[in-house]
N, C-alpha and C. Protein backbone atom coordinates (compact mmCIF):
# COMPACT_ATOMS: atom_id res chain seq x y z
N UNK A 1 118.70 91.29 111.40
CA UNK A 1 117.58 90.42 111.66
C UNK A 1 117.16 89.65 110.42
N UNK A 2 117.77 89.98 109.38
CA UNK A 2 117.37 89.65 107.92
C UNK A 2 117.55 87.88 108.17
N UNK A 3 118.69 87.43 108.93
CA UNK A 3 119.01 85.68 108.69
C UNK A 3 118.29 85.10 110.04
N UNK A 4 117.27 86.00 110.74
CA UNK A 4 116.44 85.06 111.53
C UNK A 4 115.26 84.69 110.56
N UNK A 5 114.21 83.57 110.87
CA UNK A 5 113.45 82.94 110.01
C UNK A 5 111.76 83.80 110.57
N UNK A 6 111.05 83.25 110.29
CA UNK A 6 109.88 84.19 110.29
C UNK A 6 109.40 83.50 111.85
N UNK A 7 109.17 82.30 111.99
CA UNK A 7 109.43 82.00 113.23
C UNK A 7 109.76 82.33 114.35
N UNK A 8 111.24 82.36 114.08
CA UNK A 8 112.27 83.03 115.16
C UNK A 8 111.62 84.12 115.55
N UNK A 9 111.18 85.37 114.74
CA UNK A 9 110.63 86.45 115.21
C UNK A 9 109.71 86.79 115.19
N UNK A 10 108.59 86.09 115.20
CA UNK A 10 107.46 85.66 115.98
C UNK A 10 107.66 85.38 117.53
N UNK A 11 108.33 84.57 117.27
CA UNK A 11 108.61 84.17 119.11
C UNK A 11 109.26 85.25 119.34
N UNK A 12 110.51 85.54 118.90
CA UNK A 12 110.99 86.93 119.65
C UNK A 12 110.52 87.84 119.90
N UNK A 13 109.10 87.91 119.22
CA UNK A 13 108.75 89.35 119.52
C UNK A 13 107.49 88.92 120.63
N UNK A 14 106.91 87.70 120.36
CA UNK A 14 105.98 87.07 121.63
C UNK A 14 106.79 87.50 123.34
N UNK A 15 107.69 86.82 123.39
CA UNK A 15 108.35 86.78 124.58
C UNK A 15 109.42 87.98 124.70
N UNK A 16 109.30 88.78 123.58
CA UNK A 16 110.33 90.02 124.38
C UNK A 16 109.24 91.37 124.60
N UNK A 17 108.33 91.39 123.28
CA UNK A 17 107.82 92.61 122.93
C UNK A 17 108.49 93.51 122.31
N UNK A 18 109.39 93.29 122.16
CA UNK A 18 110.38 94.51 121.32
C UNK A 18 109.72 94.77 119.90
N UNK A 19 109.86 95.84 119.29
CA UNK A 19 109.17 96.36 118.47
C UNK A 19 109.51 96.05 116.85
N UNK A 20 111.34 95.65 117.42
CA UNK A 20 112.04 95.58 116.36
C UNK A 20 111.90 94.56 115.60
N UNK A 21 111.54 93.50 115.84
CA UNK A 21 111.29 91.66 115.69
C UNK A 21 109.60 91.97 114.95
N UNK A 22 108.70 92.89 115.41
CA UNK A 22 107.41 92.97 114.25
C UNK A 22 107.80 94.23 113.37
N UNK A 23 108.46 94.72 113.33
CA UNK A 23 108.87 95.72 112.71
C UNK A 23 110.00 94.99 111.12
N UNK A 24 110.80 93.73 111.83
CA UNK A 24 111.34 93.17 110.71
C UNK A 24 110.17 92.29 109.80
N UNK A 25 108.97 91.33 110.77
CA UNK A 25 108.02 91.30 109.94
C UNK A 25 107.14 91.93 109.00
N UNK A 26 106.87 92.87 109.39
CA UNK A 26 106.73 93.76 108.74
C UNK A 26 107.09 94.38 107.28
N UNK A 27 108.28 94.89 107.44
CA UNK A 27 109.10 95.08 106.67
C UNK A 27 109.05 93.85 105.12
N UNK A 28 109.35 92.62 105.94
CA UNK A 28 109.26 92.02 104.78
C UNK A 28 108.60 91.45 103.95
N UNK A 29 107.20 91.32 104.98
CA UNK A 29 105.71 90.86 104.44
C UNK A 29 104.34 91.73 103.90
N UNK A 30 104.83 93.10 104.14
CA UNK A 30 103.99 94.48 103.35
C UNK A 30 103.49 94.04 102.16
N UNK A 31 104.77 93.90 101.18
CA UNK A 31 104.11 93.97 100.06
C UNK A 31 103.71 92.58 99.29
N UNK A 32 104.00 91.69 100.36
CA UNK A 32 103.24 90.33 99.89
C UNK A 32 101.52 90.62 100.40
N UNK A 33 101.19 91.33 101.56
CA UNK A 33 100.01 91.55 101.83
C UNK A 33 99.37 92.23 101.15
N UNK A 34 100.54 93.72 101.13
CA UNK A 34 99.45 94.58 99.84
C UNK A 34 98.99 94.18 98.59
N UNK A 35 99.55 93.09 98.12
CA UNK A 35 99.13 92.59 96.69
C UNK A 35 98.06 91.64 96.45
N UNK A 36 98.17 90.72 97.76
CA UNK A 36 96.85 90.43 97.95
C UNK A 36 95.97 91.16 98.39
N UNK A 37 95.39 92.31 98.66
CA UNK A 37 94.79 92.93 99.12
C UNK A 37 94.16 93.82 97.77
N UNK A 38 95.31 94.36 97.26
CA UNK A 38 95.35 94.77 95.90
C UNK A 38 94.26 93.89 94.85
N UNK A 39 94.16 92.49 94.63
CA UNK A 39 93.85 91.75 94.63
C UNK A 39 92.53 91.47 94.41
N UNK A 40 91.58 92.08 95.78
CA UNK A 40 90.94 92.09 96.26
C UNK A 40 89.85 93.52 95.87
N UNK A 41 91.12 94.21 96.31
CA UNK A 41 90.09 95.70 96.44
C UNK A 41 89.73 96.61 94.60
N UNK A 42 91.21 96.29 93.94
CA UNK A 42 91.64 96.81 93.10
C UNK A 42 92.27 98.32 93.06
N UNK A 43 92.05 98.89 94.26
CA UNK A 43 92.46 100.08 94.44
C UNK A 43 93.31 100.35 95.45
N UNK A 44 93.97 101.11 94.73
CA UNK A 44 95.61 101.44 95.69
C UNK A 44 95.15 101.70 97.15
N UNK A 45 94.09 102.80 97.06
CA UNK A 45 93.90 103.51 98.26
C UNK A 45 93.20 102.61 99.39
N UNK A 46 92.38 101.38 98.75
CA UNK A 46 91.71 100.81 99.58
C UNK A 46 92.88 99.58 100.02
N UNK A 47 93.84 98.69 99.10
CA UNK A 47 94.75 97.90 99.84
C UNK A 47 95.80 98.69 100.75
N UNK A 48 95.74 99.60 100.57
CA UNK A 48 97.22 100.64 101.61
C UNK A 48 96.60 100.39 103.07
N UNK A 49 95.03 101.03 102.82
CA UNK A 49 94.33 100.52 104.28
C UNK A 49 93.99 99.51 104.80
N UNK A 50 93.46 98.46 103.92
CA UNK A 50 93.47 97.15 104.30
C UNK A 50 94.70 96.63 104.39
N UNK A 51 96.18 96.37 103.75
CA UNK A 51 97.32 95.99 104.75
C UNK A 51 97.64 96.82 105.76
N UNK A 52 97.57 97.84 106.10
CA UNK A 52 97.93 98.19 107.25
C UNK A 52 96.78 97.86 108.46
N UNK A 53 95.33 97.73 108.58
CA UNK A 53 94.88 97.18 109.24
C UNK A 53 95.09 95.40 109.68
N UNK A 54 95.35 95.01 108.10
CA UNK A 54 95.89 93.76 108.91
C UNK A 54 97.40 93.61 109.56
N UNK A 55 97.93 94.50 109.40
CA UNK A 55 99.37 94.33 110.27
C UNK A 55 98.64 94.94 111.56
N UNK A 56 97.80 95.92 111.77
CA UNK A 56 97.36 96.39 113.23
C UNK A 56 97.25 95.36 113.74
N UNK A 57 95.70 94.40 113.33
CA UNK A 57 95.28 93.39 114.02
C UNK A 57 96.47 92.47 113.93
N UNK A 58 97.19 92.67 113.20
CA UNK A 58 98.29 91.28 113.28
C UNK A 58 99.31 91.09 114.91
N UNK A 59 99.56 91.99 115.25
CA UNK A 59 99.87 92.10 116.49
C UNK A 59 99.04 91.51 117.35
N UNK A 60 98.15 91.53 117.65
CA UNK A 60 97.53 90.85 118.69
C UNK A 60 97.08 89.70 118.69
N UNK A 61 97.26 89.03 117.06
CA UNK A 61 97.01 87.42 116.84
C UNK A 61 98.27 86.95 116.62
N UNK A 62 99.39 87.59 116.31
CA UNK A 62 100.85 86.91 116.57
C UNK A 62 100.39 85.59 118.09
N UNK A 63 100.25 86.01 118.86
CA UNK A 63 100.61 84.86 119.95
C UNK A 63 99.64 83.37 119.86
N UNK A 64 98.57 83.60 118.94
CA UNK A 64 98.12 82.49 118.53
C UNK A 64 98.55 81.80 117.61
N UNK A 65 99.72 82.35 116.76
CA UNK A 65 100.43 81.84 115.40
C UNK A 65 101.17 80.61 116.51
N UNK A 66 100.72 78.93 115.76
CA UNK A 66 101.49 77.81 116.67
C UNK A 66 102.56 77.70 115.97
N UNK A 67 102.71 78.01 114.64
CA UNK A 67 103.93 77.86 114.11
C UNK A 67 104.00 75.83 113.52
N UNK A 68 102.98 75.72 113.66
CA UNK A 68 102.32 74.35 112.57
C UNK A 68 102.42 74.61 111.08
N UNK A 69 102.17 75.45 110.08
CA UNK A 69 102.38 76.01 108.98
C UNK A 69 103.54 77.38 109.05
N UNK A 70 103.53 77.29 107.74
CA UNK A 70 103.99 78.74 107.51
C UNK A 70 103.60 80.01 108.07
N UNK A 71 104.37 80.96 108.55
CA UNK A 71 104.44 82.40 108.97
C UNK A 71 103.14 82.72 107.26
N UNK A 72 103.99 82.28 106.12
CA UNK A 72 103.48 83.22 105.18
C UNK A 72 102.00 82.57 104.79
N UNK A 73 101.90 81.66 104.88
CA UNK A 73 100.25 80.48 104.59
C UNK A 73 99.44 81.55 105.89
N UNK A 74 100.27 81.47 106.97
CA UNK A 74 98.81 81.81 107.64
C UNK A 74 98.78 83.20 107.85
N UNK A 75 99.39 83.62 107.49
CA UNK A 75 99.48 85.82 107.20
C UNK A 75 98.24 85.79 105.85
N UNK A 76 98.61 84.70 104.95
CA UNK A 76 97.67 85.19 103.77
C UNK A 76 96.09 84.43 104.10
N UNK A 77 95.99 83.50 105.08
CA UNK A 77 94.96 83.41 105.84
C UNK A 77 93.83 84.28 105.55
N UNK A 78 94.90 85.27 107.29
CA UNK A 78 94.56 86.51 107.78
C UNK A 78 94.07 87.40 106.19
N UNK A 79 94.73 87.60 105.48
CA UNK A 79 94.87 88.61 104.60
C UNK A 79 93.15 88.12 103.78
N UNK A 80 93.46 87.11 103.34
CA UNK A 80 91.92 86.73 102.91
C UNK A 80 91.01 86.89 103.33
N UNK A 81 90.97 86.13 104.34
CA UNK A 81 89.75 86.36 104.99
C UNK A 81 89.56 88.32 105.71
N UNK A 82 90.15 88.52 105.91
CA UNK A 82 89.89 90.04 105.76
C UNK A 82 89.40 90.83 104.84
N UNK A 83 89.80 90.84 103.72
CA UNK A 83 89.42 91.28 102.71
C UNK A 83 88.25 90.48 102.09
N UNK A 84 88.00 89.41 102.28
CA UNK A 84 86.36 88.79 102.36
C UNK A 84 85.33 89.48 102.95
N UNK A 85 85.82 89.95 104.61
CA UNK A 85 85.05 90.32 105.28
C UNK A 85 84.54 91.69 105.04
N UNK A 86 85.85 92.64 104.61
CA UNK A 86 85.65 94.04 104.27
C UNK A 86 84.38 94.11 102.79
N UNK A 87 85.07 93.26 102.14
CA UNK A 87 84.26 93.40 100.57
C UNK A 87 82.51 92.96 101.13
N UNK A 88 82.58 91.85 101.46
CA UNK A 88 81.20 91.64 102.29
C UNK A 88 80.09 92.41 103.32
N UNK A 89 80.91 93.63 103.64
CA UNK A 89 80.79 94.55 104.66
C UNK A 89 79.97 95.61 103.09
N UNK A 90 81.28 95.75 102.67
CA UNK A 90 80.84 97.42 101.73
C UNK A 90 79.56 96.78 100.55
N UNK A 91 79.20 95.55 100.50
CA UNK A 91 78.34 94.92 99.53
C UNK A 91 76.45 94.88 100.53
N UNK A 92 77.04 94.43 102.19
CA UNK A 92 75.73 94.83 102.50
C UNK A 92 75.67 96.51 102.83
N UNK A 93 76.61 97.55 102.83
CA UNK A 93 76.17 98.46 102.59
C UNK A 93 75.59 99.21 101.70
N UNK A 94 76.05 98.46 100.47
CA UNK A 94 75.54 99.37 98.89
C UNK A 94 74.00 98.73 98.86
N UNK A 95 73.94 97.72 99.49
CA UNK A 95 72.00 96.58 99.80
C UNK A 95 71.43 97.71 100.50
N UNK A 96 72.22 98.45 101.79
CA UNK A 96 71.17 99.14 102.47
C UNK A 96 70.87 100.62 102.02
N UNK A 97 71.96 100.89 101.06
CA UNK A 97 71.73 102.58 100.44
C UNK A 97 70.57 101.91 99.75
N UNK A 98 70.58 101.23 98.62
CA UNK A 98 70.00 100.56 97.36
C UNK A 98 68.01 100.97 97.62
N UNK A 99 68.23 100.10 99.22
CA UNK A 99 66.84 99.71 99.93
C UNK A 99 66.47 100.78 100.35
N UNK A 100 67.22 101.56 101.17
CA UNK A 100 66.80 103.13 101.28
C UNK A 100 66.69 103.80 100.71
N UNK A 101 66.65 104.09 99.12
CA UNK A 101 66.34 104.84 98.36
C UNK A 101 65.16 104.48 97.74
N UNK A 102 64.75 102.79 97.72
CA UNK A 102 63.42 102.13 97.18
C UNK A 102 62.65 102.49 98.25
N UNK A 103 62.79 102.31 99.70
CA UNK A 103 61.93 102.81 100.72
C UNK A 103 61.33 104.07 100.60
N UNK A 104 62.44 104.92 100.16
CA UNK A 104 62.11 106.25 100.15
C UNK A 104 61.06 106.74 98.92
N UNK A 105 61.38 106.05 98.09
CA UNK A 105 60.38 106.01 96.62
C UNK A 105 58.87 105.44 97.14
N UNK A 106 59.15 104.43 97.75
CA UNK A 106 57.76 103.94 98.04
C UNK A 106 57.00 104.99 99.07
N UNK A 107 57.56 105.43 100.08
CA UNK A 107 57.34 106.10 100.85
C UNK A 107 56.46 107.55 100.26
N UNK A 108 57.54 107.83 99.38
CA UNK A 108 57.10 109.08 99.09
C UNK A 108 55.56 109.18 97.61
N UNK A 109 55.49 108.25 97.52
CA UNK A 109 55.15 107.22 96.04
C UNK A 109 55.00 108.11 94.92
N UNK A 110 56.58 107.90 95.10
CA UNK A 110 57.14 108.32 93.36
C UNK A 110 57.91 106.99 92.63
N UNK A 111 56.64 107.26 91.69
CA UNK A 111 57.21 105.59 90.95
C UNK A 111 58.70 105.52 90.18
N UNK A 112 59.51 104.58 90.85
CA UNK A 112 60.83 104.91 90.56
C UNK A 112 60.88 104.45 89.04
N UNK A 113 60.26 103.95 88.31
CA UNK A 113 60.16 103.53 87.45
C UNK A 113 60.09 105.09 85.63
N UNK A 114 59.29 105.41 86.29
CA UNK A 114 59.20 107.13 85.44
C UNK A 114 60.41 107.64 85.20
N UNK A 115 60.82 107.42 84.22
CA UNK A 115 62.11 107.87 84.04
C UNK A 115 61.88 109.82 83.52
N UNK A 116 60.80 110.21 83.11
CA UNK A 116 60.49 111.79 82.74
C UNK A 116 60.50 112.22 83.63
N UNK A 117 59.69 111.75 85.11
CA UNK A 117 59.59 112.66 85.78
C UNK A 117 60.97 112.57 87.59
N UNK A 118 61.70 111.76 87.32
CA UNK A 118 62.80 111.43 88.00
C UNK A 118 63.85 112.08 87.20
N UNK A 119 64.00 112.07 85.82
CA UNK A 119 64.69 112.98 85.20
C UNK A 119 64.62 114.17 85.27
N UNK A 120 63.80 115.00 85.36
CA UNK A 120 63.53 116.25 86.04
C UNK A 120 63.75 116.42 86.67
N UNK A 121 63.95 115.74 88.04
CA UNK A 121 63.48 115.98 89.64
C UNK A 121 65.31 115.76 89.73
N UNK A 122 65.89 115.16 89.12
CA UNK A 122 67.23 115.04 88.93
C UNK A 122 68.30 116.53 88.92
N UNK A 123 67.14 116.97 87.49
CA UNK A 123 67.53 117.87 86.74
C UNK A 123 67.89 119.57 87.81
N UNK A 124 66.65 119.15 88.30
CA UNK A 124 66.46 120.65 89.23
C UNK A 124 67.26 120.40 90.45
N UNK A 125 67.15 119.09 90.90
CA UNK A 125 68.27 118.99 92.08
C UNK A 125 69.77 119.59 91.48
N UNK A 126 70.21 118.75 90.62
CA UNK A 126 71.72 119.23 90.01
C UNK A 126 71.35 120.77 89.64
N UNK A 127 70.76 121.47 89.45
CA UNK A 127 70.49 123.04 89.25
C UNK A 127 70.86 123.65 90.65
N UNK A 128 70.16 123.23 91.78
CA UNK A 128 70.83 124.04 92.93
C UNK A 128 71.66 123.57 93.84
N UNK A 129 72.56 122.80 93.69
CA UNK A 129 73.82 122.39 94.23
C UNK A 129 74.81 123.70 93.76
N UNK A 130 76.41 123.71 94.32
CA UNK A 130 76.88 124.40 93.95
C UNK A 130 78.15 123.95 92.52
N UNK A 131 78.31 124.20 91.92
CA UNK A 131 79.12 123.89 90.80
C UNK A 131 80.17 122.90 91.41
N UNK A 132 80.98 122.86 92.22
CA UNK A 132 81.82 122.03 92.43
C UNK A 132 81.19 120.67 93.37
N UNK A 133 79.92 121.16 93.78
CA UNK A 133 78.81 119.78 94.46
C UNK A 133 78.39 118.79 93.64
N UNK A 134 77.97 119.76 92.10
CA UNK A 134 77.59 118.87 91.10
C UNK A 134 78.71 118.36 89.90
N UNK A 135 79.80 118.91 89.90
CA UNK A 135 80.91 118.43 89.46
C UNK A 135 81.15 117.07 89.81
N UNK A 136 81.51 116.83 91.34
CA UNK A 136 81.89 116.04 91.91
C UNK A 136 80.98 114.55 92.20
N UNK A 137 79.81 115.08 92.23
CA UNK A 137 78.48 113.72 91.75
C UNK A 137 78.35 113.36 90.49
N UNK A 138 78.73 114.28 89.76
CA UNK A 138 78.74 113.81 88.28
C UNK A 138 79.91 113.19 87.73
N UNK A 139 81.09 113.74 88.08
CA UNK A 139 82.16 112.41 87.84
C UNK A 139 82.19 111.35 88.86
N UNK A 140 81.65 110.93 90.01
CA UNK A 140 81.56 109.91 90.80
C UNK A 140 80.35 109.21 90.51
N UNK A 141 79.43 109.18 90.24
CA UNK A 141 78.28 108.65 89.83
C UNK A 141 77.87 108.63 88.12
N UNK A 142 77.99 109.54 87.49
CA UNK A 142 77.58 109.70 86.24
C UNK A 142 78.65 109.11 84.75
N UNK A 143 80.22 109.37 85.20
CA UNK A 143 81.06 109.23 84.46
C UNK A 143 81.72 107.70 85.09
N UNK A 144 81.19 107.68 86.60
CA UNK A 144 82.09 106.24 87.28
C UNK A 144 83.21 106.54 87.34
N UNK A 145 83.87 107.84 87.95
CA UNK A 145 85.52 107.84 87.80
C UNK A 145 85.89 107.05 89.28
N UNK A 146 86.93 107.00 89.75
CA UNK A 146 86.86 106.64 91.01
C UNK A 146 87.58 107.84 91.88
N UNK A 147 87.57 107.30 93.31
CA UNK A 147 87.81 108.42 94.15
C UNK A 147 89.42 108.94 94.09
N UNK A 148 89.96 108.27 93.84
CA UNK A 148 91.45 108.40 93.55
C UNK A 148 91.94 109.53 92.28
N UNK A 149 90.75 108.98 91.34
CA UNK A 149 90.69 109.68 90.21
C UNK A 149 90.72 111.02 90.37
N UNK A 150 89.42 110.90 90.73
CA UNK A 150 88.95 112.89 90.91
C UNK A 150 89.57 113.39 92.14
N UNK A 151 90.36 112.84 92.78
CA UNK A 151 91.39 113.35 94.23
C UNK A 151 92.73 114.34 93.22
N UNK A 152 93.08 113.16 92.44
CA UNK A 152 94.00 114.07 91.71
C UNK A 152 93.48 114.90 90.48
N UNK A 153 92.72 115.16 90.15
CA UNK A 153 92.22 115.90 89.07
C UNK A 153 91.96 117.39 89.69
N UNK A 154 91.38 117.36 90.83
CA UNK A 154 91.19 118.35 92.04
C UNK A 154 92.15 118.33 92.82
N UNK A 155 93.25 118.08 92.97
CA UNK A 155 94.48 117.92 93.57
C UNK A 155 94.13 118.18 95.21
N UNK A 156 92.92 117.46 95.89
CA UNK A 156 92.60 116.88 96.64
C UNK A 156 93.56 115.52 97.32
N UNK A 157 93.06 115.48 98.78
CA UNK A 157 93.18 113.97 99.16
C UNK A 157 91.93 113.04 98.89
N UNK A 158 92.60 111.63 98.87
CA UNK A 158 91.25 111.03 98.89
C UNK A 158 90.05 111.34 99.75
N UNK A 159 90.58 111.89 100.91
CA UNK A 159 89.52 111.50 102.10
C UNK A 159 88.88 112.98 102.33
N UNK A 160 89.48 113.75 101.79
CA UNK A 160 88.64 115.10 101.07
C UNK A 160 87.47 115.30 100.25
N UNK A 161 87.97 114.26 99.42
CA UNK A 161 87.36 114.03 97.98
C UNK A 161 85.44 113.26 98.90
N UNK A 162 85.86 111.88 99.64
CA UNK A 162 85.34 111.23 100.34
C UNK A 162 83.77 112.17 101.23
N UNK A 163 84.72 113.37 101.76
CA UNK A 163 83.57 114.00 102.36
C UNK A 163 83.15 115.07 101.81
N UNK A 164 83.49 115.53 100.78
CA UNK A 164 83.07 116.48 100.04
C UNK A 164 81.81 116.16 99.09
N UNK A 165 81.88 114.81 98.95
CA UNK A 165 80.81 113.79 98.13
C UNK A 165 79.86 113.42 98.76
N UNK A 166 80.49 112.95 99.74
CA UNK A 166 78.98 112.74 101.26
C UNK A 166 78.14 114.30 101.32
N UNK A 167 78.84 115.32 101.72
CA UNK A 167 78.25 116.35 102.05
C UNK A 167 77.02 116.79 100.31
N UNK A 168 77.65 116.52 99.43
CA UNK A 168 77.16 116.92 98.15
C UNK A 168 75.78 115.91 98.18
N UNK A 169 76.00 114.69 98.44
CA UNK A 169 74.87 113.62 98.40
C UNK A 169 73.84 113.87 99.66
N UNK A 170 74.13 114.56 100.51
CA UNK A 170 73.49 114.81 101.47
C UNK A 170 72.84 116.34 101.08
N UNK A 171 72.81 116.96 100.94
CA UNK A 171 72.66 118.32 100.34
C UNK A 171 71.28 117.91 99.26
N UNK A 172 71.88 116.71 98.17
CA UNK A 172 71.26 116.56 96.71
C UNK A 172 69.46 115.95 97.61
N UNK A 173 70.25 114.83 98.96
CA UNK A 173 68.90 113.94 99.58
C UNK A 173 68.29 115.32 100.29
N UNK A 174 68.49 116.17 100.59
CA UNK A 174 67.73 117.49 101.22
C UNK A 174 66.76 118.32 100.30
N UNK A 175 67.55 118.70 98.82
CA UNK A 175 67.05 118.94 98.13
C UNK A 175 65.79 118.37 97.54
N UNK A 176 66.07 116.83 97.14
CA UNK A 176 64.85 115.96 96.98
C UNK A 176 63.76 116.26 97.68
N UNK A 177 64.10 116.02 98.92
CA UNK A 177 63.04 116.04 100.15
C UNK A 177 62.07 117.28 99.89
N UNK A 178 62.70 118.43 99.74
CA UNK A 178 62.26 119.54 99.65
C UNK A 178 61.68 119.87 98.43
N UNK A 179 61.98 119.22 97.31
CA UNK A 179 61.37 119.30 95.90
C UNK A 179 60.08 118.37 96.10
N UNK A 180 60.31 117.64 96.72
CA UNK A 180 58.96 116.53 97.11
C UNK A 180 57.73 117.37 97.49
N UNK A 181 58.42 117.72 98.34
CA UNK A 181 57.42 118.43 99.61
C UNK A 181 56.69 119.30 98.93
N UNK A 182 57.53 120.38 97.99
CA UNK A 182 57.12 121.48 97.33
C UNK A 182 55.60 121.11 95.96
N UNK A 183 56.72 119.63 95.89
CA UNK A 183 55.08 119.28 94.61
C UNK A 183 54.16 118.50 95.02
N UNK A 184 53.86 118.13 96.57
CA UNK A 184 52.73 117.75 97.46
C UNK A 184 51.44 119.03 97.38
């Protein structure tokens, strides 16, 4: 299939469905996607998932490809604007942690501003977590390693690493709550 054109198997795979014709696309356009993606994310773990989601969705917008441009112009389209959308996605999420933690300050009215007495309240939270809870917030937050990082340092998967950090940050927001409560 290597001397059909990108074209050719596009249509071939439009009008047959055979697996083999996106499977040669595939094949040869991975790592032009992953690098843009790469690109984008900077991290291995996050372009591996973002090209393979855009080859998911790529299947089902194959039959809109008119074949007016390039197979490869409008794959990197796709590829852009995806990775626009993702980065845009995880940017209004870090807005809504950001805001929920100012809500929560206001709420609770502890002036986020006090750095003595947020340092404390820090202090005693990281005291009753369990050693590998506060390990793991402290090189993800404190040192900035990334998740990839401390996956292999802990010879973890990423997506281990992922919920082991949630559960730790969730634990640390319980604790707060409860340290709050306690100095009401």
């Amino acid at each position: 299939m290597t001397h059909l054109t990108d074209h050719e198997l596009v249509s071939l795979y439009i009008t047959t469905a055979d697996d083999r014709y996106y499977s040669a696309l595939y094949t040869r356009h991975y790592c032009r996607v992953y690098r843009r993606c790469l690109s984008y994310t900077e991290s291995v773990f996050d372009s591996e998932d973002f090209a393979q989601d855009i080859f998911v969705r790529l299947a089902d917008k194959l039959p809109a490809f008119k074949g007016d441009a390039q197979f490869t112009t409008w794959l990197h389209a796709i590829t852009v604007n995806y990775c626009i959308d993702q980065n845009r996605k995880r940017q209004q999420e870090q807005l809504r942690y950001k805001m929920y933690f100012r809500d929560i300050c206001a709420a609770q009215e502890v002036n986020p501003d006090s750095d003595r007495l947020q340092a404390g309240l820090v202090e005693k939270i990281l005291d009753r977590l369990s050693r590998q809870q506060r390990e793991l917030l402290l090189a993800k937050y404190k040192e900035g390693n990334q998740i990839k990082d401390i996956a292999e340092q802990q010879d973890l998967t990423p997506s281990a690493v992922k919920m082991r950090i949630k559960r730790a940050r969730d634990r640390a927001r319980y604790l707060y709550f409860k340290l709050q409560y306690q100095e009401d």
